[in-house]
C-alpha atoms as a PDB file:
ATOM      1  CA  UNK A   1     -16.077  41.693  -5.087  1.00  0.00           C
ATOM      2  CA  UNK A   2     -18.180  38.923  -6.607  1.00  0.00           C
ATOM      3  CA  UNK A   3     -15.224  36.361  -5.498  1.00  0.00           C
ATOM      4  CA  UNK A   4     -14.754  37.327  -2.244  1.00  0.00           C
ATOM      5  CA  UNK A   5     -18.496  37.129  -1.893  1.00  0.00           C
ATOM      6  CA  UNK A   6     -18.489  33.720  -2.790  1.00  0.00           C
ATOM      7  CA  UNK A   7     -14.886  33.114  -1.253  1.00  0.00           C
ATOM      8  CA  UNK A   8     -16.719  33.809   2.276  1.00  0.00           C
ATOM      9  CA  UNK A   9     -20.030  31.796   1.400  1.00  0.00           C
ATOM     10  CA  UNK A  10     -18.014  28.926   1.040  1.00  0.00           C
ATOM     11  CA  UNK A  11     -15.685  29.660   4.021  1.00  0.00           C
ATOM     12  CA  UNK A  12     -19.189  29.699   6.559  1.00  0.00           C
ATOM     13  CA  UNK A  13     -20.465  26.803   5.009  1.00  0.00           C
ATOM     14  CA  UNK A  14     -17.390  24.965   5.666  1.00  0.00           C
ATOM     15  CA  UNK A  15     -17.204  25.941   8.923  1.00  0.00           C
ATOM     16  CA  UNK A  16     -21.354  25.247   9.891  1.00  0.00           C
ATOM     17  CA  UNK A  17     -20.651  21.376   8.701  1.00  0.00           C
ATOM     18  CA  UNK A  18     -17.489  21.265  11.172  1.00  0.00           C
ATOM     19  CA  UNK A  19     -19.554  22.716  13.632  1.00  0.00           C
ATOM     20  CA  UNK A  20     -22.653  20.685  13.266  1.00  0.00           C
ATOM     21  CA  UNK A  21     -20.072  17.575  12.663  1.00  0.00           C
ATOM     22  CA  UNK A  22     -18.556  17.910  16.057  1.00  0.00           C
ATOM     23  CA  UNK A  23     -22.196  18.262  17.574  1.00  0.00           C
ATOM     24  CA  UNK A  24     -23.086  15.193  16.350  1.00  0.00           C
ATOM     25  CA  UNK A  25     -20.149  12.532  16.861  1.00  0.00           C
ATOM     26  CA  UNK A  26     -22.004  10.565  19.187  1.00  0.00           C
ATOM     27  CA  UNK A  27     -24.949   9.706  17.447  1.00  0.00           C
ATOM     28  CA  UNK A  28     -25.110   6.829  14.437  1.00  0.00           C
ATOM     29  CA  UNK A  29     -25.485   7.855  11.162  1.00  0.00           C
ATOM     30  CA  UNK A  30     -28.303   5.606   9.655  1.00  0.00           C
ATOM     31  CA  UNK A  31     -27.503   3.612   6.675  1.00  0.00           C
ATOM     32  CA  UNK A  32     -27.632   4.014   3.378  1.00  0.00           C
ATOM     33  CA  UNK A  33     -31.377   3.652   2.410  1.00  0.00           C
ATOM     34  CA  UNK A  34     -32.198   0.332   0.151  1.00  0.00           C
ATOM     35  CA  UNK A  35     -27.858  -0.131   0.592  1.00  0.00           C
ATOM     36  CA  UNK A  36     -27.998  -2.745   2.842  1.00  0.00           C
ATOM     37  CA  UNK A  37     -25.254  -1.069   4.806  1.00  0.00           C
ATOM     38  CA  UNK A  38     -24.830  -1.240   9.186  1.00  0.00           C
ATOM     39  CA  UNK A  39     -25.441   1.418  11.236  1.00  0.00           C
ATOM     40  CA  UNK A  40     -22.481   3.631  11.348  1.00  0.00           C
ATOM     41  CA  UNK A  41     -21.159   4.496  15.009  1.00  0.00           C
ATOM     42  CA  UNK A  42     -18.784   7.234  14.948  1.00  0.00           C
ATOM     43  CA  UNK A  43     -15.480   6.429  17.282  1.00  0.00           C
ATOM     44  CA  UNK A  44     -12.291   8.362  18.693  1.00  0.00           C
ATOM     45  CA  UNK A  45      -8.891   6.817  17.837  1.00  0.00           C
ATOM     46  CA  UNK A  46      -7.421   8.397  21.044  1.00  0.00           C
ATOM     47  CA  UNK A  47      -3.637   7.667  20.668  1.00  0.00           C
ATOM     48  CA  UNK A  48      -0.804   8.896  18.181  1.00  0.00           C
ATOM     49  CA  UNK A  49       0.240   6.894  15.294  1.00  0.00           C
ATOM     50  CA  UNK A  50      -1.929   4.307  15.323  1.00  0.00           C
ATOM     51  CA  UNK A  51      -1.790   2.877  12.266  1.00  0.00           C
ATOM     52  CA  UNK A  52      -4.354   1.419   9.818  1.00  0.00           C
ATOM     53  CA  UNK A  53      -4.447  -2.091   8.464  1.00  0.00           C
ATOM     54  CA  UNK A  54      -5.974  -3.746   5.277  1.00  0.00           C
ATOM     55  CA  UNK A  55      -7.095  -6.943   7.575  1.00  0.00           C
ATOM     56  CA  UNK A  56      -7.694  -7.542  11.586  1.00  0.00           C
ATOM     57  CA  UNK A  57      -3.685  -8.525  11.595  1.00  0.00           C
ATOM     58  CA  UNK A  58      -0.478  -6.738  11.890  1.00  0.00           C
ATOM     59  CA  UNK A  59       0.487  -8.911   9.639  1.00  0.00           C
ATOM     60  CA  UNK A  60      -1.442  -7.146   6.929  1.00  0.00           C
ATOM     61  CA  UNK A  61      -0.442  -3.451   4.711  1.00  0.00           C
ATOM     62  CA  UNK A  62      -0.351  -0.994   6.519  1.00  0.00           C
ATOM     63  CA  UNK A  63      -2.935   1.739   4.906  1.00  0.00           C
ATOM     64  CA  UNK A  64      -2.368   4.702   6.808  1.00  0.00           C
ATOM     65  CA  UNK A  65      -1.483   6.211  10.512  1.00  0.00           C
ATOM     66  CA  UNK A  66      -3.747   8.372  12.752  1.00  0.00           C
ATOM     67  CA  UNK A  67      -3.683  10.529  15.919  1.00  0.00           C
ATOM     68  CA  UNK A  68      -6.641  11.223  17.548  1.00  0.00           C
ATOM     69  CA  UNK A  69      -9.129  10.749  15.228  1.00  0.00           C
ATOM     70  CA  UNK A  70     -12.610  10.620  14.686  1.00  0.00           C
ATOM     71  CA  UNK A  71     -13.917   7.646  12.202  1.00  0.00           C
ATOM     72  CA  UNK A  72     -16.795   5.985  11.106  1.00  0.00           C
ATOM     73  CA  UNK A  73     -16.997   2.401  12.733  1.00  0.00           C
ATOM     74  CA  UNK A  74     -18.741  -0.150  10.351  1.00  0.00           C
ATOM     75  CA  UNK A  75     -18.417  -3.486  12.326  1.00  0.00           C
ATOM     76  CA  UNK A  76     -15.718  -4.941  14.532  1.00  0.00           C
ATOM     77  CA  UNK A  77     -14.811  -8.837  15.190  1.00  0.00           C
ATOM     78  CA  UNK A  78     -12.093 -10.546  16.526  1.00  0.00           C
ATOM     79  CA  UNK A  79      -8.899 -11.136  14.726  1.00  0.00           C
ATOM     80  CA  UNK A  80      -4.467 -10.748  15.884  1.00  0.00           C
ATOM     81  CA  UNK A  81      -4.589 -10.449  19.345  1.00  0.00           C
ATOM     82  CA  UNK A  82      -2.397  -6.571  19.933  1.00  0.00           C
ATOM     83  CA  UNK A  83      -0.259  -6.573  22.931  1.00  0.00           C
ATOM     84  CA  UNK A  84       0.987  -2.927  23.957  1.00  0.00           C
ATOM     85  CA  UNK A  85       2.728  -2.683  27.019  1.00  0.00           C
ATOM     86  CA  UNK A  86       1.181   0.556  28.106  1.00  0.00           C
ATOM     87  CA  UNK A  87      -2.637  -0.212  26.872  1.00  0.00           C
ATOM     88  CA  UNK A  88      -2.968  -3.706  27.375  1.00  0.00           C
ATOM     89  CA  UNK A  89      -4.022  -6.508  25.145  1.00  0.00           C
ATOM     90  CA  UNK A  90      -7.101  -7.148  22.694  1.00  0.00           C
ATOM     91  CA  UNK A  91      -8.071  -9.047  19.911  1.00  0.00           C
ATOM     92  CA  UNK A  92     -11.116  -6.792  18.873  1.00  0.00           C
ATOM     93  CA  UNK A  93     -10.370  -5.062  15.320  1.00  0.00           C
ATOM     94  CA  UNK A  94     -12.843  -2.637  14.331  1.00  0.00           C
ATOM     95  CA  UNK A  95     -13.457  -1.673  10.131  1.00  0.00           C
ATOM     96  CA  UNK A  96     -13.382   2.118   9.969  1.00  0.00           C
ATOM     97  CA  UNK A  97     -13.614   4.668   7.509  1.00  0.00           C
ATOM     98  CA  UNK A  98     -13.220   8.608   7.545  1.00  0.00           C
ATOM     99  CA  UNK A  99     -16.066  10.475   8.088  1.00  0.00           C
ATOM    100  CA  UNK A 100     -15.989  12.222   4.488  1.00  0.00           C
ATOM    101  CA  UNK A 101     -15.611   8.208   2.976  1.00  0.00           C
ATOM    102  CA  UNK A 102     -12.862   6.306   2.455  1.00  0.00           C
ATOM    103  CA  UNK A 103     -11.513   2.987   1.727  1.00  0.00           C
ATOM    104  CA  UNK A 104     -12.359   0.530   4.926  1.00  0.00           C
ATOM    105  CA  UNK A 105      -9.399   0.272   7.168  1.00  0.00           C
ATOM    106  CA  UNK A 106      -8.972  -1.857  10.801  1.00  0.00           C
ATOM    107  CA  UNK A 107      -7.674  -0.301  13.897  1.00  0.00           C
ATOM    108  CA  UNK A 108      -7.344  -2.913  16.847  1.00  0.00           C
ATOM    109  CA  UNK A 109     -10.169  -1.597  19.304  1.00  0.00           C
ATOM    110  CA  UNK A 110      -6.910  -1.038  21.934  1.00  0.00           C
ATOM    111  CA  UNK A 111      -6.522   2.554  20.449  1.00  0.00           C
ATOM    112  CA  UNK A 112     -10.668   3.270  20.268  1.00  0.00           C
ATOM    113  CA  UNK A 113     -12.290   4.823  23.171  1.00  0.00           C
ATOM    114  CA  UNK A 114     -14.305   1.980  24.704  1.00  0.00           C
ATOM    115  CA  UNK A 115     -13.170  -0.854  25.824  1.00  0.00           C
ATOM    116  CA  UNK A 116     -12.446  -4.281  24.507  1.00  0.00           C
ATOM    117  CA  UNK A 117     -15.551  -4.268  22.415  1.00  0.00           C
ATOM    118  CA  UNK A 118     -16.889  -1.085  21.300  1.00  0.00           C
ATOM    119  CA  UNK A 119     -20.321  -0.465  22.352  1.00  0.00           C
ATOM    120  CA  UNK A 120     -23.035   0.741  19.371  1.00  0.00           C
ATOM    121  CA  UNK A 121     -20.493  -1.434  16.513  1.00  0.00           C
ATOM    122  CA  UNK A 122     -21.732  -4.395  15.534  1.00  0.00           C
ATOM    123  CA  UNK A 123     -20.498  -7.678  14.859  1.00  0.00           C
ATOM    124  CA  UNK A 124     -18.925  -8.252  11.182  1.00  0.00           C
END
C-alpha cells in the first residue's frame, strides 16, 4: 500500500511539472544567478528529423535528430548557409539544449519557429 502511495505521489508530480512546463514555453527562463549565463528563450523545432550539430555547419557530427521539439535556445549567430528546397535558405544557427539540460547542440534557425533570426535569442 505504502508503494503505491508513493508510486502515485510521484506519478502527479510528474505530471504538474509537464503541465506547468507546457504553460510556460514562452517565457525566458532567467539565468543562472552569479553563472554568467544568457537568458534562455525556449523554441519549437517544428519539422521531423532535424538533426543536431556539434558546430553552425553541416559539415560538423551530427549529435542527435529531433521532431517537433521544444529546446532551450542559448544564443544564435551566423554560420553554413542551409538550403532546403521546401523551407528556404538561412545561415542563422541557433545553440540549443533540452529543457531538462543537455550537451549544447546547433539547429539551423530554418527548422525553429521564427524566422531567419529568432526573436528573444541573442547574439553568440
Amino acid at each position: 500500500m505504502k508503494r503505491m502511495i508513493s508510486r502515485t505521489a510521484m506519478g502527479l508530480v510528474v505530471t504538474a511539472l509537464a503541465v506547468g512546463g507546457l504553460a510556460t514555453t514562452a517565457q525566458a527562463a532567467p539565468a543562472v544567478a552569479g553563472g554568467g549565463d544568457p537568458t534562455l528563450t525556449d523554441v519549437y523545432i517544428w519539422a521531423t528529423d532535424v538533426n543536431l550539430r556539434q558546430e553552425p555547419t553541416t559539415n560538423s557530427a551530427r549529435l542527435e535528430a529531433r521532431s517537433q521539439w521544444w529546446a532551450d535556445a542559448i544564443c544564435q549567430k551566423q554560420g553554413q548557409t542551409v538550403h532546403d528546397p521546401a523551407v528556404g535558405t538561412n545561415n542563422w544557427w541557433t545553440a540549443v539544449m533540452e529543457l531538462s539540460g543537455s550537451d549544447v547542440a546547433w539547429v539551423n534557425n530554418l527548422y525553429i519557429r521564427g524566422g531567419q533570426k529568432i526573436a528573444g535569442v541573442p547574439d553568440c
